[in-house]
Protein backbone atom coordinates (compact mmCIF):
# COMPACT_ATOMS: atom_id res chain seq x y z
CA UNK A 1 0.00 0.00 0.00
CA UNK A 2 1.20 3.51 -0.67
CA UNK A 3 2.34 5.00 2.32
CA UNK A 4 0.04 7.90 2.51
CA UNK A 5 -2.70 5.50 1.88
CA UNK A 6 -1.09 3.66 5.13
CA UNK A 7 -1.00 6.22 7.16
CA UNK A 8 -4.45 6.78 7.60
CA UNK A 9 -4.40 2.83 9.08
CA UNK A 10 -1.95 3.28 11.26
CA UNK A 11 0.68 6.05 12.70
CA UNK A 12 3.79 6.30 9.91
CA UNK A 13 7.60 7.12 10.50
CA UNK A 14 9.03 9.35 8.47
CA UNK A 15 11.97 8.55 8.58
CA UNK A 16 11.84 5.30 8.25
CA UNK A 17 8.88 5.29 5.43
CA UNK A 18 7.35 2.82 7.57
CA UNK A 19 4.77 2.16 10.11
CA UNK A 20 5.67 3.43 13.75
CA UNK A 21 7.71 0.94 15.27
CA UNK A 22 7.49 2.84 19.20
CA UNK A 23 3.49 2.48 18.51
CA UNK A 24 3.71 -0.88 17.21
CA UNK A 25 5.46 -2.09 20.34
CA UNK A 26 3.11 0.04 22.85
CA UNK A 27 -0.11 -2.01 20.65
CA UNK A 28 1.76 -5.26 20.37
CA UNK A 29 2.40 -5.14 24.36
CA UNK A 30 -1.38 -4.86 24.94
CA UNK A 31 -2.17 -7.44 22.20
CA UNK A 32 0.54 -9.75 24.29
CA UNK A 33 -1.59 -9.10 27.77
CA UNK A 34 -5.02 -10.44 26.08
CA UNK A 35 -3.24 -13.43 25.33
CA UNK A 36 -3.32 -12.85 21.21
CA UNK A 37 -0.71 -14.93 19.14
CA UNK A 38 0.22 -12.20 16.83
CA UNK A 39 1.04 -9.07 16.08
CA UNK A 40 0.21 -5.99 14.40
CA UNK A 41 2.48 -5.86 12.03
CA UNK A 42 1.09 -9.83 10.78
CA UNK A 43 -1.76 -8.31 9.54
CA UNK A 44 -0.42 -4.32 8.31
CA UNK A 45 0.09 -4.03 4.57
CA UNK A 46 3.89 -3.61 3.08
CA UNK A 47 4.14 0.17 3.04
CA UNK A 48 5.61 1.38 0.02
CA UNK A 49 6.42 5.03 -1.36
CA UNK A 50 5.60 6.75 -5.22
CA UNK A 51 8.33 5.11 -7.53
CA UNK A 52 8.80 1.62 -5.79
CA UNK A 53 7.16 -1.30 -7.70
CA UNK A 54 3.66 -2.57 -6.22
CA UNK A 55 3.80 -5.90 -8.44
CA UNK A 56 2.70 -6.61 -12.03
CA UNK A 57 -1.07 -6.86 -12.92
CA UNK A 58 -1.79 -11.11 -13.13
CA UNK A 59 -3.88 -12.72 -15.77
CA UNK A 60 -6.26 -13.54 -13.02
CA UNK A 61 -6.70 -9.73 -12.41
CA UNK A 62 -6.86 -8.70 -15.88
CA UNK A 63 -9.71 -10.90 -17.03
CA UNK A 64 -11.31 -9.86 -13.70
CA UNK A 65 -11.04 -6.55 -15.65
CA UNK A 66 -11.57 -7.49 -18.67
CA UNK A 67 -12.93 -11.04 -19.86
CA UNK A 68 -12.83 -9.74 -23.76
CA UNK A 69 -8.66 -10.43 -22.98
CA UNK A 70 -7.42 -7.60 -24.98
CA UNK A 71 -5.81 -5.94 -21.39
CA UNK A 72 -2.55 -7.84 -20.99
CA UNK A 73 -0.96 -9.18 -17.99
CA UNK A 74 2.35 -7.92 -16.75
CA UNK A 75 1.35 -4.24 -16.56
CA UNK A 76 3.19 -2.83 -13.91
CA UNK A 77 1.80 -1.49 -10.89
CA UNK A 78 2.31 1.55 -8.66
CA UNK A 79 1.57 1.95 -5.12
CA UNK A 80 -2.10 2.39 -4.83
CA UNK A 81 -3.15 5.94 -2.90
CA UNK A 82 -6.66 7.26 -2.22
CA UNK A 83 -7.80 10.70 -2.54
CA UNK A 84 -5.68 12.42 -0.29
CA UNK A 85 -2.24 11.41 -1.53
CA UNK A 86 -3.50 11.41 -5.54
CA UNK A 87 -5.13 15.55 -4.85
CA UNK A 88 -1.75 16.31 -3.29
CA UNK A 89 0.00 14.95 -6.84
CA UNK A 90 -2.67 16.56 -9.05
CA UNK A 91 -2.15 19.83 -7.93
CA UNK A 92 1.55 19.71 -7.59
CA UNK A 93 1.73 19.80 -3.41
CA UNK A 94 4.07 17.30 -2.40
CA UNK A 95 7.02 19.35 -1.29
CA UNK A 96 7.13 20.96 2.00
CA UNK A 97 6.42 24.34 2.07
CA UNK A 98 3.45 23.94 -0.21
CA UNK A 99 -0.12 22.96 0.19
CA UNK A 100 -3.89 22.46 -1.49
CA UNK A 101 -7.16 23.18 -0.95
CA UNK A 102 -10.00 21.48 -2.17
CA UNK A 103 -13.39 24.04 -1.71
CA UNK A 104 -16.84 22.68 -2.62
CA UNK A 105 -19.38 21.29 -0.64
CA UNK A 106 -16.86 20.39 1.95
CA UNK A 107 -13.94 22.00 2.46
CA UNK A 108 -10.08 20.54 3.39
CA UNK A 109 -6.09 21.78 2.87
CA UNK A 110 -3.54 20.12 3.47
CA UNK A 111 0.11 21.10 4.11
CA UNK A 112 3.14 19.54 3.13
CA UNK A 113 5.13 20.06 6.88
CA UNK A 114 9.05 20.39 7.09
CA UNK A 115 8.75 18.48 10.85
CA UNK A 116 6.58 17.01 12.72
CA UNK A 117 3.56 18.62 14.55
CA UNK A 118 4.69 18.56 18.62
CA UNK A 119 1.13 17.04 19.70
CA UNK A 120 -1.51 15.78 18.95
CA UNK A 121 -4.46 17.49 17.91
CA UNK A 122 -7.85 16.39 17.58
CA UNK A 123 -9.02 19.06 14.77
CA UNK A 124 -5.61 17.78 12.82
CA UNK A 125 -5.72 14.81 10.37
CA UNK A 126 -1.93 13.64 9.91
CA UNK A 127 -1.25 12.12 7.20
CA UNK A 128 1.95 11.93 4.07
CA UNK A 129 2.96 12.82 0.89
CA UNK A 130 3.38 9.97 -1.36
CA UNK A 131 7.06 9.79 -0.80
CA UNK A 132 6.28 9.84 3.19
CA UNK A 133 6.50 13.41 4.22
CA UNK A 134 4.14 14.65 7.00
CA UNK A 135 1.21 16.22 6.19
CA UNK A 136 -1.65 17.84 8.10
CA UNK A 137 -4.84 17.90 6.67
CA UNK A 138 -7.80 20.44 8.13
CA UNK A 139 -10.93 19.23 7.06
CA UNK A 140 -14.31 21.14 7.71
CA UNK A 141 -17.90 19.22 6.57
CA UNK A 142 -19.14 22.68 5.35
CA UNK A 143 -18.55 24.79 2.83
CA UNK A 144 -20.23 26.08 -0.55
CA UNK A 145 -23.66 24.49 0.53
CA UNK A 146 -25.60 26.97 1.92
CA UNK A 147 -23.94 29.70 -0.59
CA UNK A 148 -25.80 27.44 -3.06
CA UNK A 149 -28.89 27.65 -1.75
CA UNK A 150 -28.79 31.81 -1.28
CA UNK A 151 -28.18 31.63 -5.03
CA UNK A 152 -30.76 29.70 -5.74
CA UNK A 153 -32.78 31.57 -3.63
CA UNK A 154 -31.60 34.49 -5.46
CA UNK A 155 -32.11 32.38 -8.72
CA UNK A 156 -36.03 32.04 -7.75
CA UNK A 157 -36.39 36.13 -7.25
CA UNK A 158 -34.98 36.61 -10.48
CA UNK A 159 -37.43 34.26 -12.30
CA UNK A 160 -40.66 35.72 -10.16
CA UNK A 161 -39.74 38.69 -11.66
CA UNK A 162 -39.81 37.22 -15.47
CA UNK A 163 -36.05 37.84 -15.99
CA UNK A 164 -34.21 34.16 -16.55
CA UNK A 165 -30.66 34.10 -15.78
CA UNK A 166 -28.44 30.66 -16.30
CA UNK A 167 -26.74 29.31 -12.90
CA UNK A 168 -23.58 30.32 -14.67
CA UNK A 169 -23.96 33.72 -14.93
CA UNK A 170 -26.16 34.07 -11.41
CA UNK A 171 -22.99 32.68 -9.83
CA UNK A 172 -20.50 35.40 -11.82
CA UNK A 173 -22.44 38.13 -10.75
CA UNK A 174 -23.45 37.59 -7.12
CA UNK A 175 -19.72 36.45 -6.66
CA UNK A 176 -18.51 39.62 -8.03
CA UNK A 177 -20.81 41.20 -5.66
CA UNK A 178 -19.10 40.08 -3.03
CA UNK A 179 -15.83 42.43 -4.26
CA UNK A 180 -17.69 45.56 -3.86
CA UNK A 181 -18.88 44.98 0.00
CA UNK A 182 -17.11 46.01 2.76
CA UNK A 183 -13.74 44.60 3.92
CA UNK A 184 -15.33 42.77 6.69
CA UNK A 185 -19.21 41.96 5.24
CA UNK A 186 -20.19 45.29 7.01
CA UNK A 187 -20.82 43.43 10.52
CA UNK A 188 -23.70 40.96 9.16
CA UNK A 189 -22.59 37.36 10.23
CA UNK A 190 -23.74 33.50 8.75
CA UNK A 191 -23.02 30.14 9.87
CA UNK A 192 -23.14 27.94 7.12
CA UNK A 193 -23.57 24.33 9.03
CA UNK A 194 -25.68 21.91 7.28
CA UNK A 195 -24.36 19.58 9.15
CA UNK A 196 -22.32 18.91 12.52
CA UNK A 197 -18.71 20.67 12.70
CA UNK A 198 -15.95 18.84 14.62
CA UNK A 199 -13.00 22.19 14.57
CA UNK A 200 -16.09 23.68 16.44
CA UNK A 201 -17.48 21.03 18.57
CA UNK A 202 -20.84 21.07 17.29
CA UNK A 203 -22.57 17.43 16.89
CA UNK A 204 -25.53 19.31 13.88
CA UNK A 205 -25.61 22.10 12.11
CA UNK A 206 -28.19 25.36 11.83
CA UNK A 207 -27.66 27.52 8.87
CA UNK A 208 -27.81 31.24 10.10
CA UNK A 209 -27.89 34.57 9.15
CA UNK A 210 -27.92 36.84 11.98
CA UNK A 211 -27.28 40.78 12.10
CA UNK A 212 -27.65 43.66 14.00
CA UNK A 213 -29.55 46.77 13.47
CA UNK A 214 -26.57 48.63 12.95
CA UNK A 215 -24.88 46.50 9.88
CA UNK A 216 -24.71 47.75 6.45
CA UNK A 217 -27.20 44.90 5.13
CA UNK A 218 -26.26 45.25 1.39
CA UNK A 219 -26.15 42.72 -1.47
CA UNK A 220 -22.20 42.50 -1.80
CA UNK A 221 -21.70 42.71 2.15
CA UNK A 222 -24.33 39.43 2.38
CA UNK A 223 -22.90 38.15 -0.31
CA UNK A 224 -19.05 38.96 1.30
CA UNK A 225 -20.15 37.46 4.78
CA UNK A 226 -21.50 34.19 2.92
CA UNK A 227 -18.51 33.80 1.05
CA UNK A 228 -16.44 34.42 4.24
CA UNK A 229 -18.58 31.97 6.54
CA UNK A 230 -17.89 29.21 3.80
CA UNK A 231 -14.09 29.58 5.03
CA UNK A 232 -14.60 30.18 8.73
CA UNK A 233 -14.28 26.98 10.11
CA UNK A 234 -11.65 25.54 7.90
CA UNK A 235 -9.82 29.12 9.42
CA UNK A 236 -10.17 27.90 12.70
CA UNK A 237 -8.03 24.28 12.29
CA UNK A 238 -5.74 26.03 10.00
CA UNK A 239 -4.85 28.70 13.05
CA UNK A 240 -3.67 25.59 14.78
CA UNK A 241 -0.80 25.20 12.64
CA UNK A 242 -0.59 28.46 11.73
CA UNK A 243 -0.41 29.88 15.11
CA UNK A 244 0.30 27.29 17.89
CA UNK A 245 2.57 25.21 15.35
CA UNK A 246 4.37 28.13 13.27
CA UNK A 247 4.20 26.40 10.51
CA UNK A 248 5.22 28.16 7.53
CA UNK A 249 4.55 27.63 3.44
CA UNK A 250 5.16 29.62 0.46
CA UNK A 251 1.49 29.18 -1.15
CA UNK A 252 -1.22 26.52 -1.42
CA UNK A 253 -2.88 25.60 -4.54
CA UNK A 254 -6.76 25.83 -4.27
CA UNK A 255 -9.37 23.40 -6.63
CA UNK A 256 -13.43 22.93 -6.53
CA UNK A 257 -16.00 24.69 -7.35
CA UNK A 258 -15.69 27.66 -4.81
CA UNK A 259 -12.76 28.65 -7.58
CA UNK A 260 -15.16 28.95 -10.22
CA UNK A 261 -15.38 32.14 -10.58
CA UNK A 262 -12.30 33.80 -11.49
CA UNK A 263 -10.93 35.76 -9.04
CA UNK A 264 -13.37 36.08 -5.91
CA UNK A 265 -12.88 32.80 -4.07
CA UNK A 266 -9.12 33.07 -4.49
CA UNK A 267 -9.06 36.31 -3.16
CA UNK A 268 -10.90 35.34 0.12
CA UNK A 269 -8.85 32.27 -0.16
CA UNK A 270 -5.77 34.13 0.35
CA UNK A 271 -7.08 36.24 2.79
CA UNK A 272 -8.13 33.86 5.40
CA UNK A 273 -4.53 31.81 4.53
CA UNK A 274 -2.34 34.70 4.64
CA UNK A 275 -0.21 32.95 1.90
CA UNK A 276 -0.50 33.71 -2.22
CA UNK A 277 -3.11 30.83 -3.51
CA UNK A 278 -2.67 29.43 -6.81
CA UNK A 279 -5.08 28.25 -8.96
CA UNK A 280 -3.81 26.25 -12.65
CA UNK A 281 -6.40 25.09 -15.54
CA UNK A 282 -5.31 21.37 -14.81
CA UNK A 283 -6.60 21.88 -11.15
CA UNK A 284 -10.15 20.29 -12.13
CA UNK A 285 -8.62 17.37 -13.09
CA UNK A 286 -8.68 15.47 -9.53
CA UNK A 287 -7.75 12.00 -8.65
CA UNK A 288 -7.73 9.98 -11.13
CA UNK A 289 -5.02 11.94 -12.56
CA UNK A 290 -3.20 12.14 -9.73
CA UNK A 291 -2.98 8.24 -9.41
CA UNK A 292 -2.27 7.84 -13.42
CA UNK A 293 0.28 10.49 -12.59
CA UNK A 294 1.99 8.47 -10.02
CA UNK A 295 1.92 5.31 -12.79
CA UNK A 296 3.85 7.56 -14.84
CA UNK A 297 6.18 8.59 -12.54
CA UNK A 298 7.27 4.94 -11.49
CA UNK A 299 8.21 3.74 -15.23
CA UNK A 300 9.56 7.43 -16.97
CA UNK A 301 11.41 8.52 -13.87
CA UNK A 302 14.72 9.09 -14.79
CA UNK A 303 17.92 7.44 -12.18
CA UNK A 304 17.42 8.95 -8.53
CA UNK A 305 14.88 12.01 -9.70
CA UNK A 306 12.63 12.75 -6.96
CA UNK A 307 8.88 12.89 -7.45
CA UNK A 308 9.02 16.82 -6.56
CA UNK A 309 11.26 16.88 -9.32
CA UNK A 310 9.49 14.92 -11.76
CA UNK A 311 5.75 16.69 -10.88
CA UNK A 312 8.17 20.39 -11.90
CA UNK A 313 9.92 19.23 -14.67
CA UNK A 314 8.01 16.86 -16.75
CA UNK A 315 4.12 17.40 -15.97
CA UNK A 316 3.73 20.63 -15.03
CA UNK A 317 6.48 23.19 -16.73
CA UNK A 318 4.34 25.95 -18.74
CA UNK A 319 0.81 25.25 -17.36
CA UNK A 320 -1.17 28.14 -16.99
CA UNK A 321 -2.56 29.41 -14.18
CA UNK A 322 -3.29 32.32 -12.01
CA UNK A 323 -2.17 33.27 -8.56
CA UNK A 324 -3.26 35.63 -6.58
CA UNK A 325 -1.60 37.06 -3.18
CA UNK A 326 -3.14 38.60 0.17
CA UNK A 327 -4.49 42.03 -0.18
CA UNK A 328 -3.45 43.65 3.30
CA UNK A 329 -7.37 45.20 3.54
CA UNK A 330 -9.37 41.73 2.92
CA UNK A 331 -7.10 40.15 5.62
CA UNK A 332 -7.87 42.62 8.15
CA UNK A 333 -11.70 42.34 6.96
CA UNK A 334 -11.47 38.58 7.34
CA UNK A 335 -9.63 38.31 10.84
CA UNK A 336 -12.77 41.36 11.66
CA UNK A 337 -14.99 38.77 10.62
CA UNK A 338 -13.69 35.92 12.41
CA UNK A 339 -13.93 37.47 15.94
CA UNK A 340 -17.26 38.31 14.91
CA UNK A 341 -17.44 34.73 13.93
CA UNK A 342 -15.90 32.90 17.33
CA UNK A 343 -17.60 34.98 19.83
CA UNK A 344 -21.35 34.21 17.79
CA UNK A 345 -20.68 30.84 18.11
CA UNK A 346 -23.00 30.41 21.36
CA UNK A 347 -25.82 31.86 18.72
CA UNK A 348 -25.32 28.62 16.60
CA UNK A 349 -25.05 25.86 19.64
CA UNK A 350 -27.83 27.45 20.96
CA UNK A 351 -29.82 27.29 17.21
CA UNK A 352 -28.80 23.58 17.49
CA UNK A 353 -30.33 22.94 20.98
CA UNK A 354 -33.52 24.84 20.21
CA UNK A 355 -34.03 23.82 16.64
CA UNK A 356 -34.83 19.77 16.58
């Protein structure tokens, strides 16, 4: 099994590319006290990094693939990763220093670390690069949902009124909205939980929209604050490693659909990061690519090239892209908007304790 792949099974070293061998001891010793006759690492996968051969596919497995029998046996095979490893090679983010976002209907980064975090936290997924570096991954369940259903909302007025406007272009203009508000959403505030949020302990989610009679309740400041709330838990994991950590990076690469329109989420992107955020034309192109990507790199690598190397050189040299970096006045609008955000957080447990 890959090893990023492997370390979401159990704890990975690495420096050794391999599973923990203090933790295996500390579960073999209790496995030893309930009398079991083996150990952990009996039933573990081999753990294997991007570039080392995974075996060749059999004849069994290709006419389990394909009973017509044009797919051949002996195709080599790369270490298998899931969705996490294969984003972080589709998007270029395996060295340290770098990162990606993925921003849709949930929201996660992850971050490429240069050491290890120094404890554990619950909010943090740790996980690795292909090759084995650490990597923390901040994951919130919500994101562009309830901005969805606004637009639609939005969407509905529109057509009331006789005037039909595609979901294309209602997104691009209510997005671009959002540039003209104020660089904190004028005081109005949202929660955007469909659903429970673990980086801020709450077991369900209430959407809100909640202001007071003093904010500037305008079209690009709702549409601002919505845009904002989509980022504002995701904001509060990443301050763990931002903050408490000091971990550093040089920019993070952002895909999904809150990227759509050019421009707006990669602003606010930015600002809630603090770091330049990237976004290429190949960013769509997800997993799949990722893991054919990895394929690649284990036959055409050339004699001791690196997979950082490889990813720079050979796949992505010349692709186009934009990036965008922090614009001092939306980060001071955003950290406005995330005290405003923390301290109304009693509004939403409450929602969820009143609301059934």
């Amino acid at each position: 099994m890959g090893i990023g792949e492997a370390s979401g099974m159990f704890p990975v070293d690495s420096t050794t590319n391999d599973f923990d061998a203090g933790r295996l001891a500390l579960y073999d010793k209790r496995l030893n006290a309930r009398g079991l006759p083996w150990t952990l690492a009996d039933i573990l996968p081999t753990v294997l990094v991007a570039g080392q051969p995974a075996g060749t596919l059999t004849e069994a497995g290709a006419r389990l693939i394909d009973p017509s029998g044009q797919l051949k046996a002996g195709i080599p095979l790369c270490p298998p990763e899931g969705d996490a490893g294969t984003g972080m090679v589709a998007t270029n983010s395996v060295a340290p220093r770098t990162g990606n976002v993925s921003a849709g209907t949930s929201v996660f980064a992850m971050i490429v670390l240069e050491r290890a975090l120094s404890k554990l936290y619950p909010e943090i997924d740790m996980v690795t690069t292909p090759t084995g570096k650490p990597v923390a991954m901040v994951h919130s369940n919500n994101c562009t949902s309830d901005l969805n259903d606004w637009v639609a909302l939005f969407g509905e007025v529109a057509a009331t009124l006789g005037v039909r406007v595609s979901e294309s272009v209602l997104f691009e203009t209510l997005y671009q909205q959002a540039l003209l508000g104020d660089a904190d959403g004028g005081g109005l505030l949202a929660y955007n939980y469909l659903s429970g949020e673990h980086l801020t302990h709450l077991e369900a989610g209430r959407p809100l929209f909640v202001r007071t009679p003093e904010g500037r309740f305008t079209l690009p400041n709702f549409m601002r604050t919505h845009l904002f709330a989509s980022l504002g838990a995701l904001k509060i994991g990443l301050d763990i490693l931002f903050e408490r950590e000091q971990v550093t990076i040089d920019q993070i690469l952002g895909h999904g659909g809150f990227f759509k329109t050019r421009g707006v989420g990669q602003r606010f992107m930015a600002a809630a990061m603090g770091v330049p955020v990237a976004v290429m034309e190949t960013a769509g192109e997800g997993g799949a690519w990722g893991i054919a990507l990895l394929a690649a790199f284990q036959v055409r690598k050339a004699e001791g090239q690196s997979l950082e190397d490889y990813l720079t050189h050979a796949v992505f040299a010349g692709q186009a892209g934009t990036t965008i970096a922090p614009d001092p006045g939306d980060v001071a609008g955003f950290a406005a908007f995330m005290a405003r955000y923390s301290a109304g957080l009693a509004i939403e447990r409450a929602a969820v304790a009143a609301l059934a």
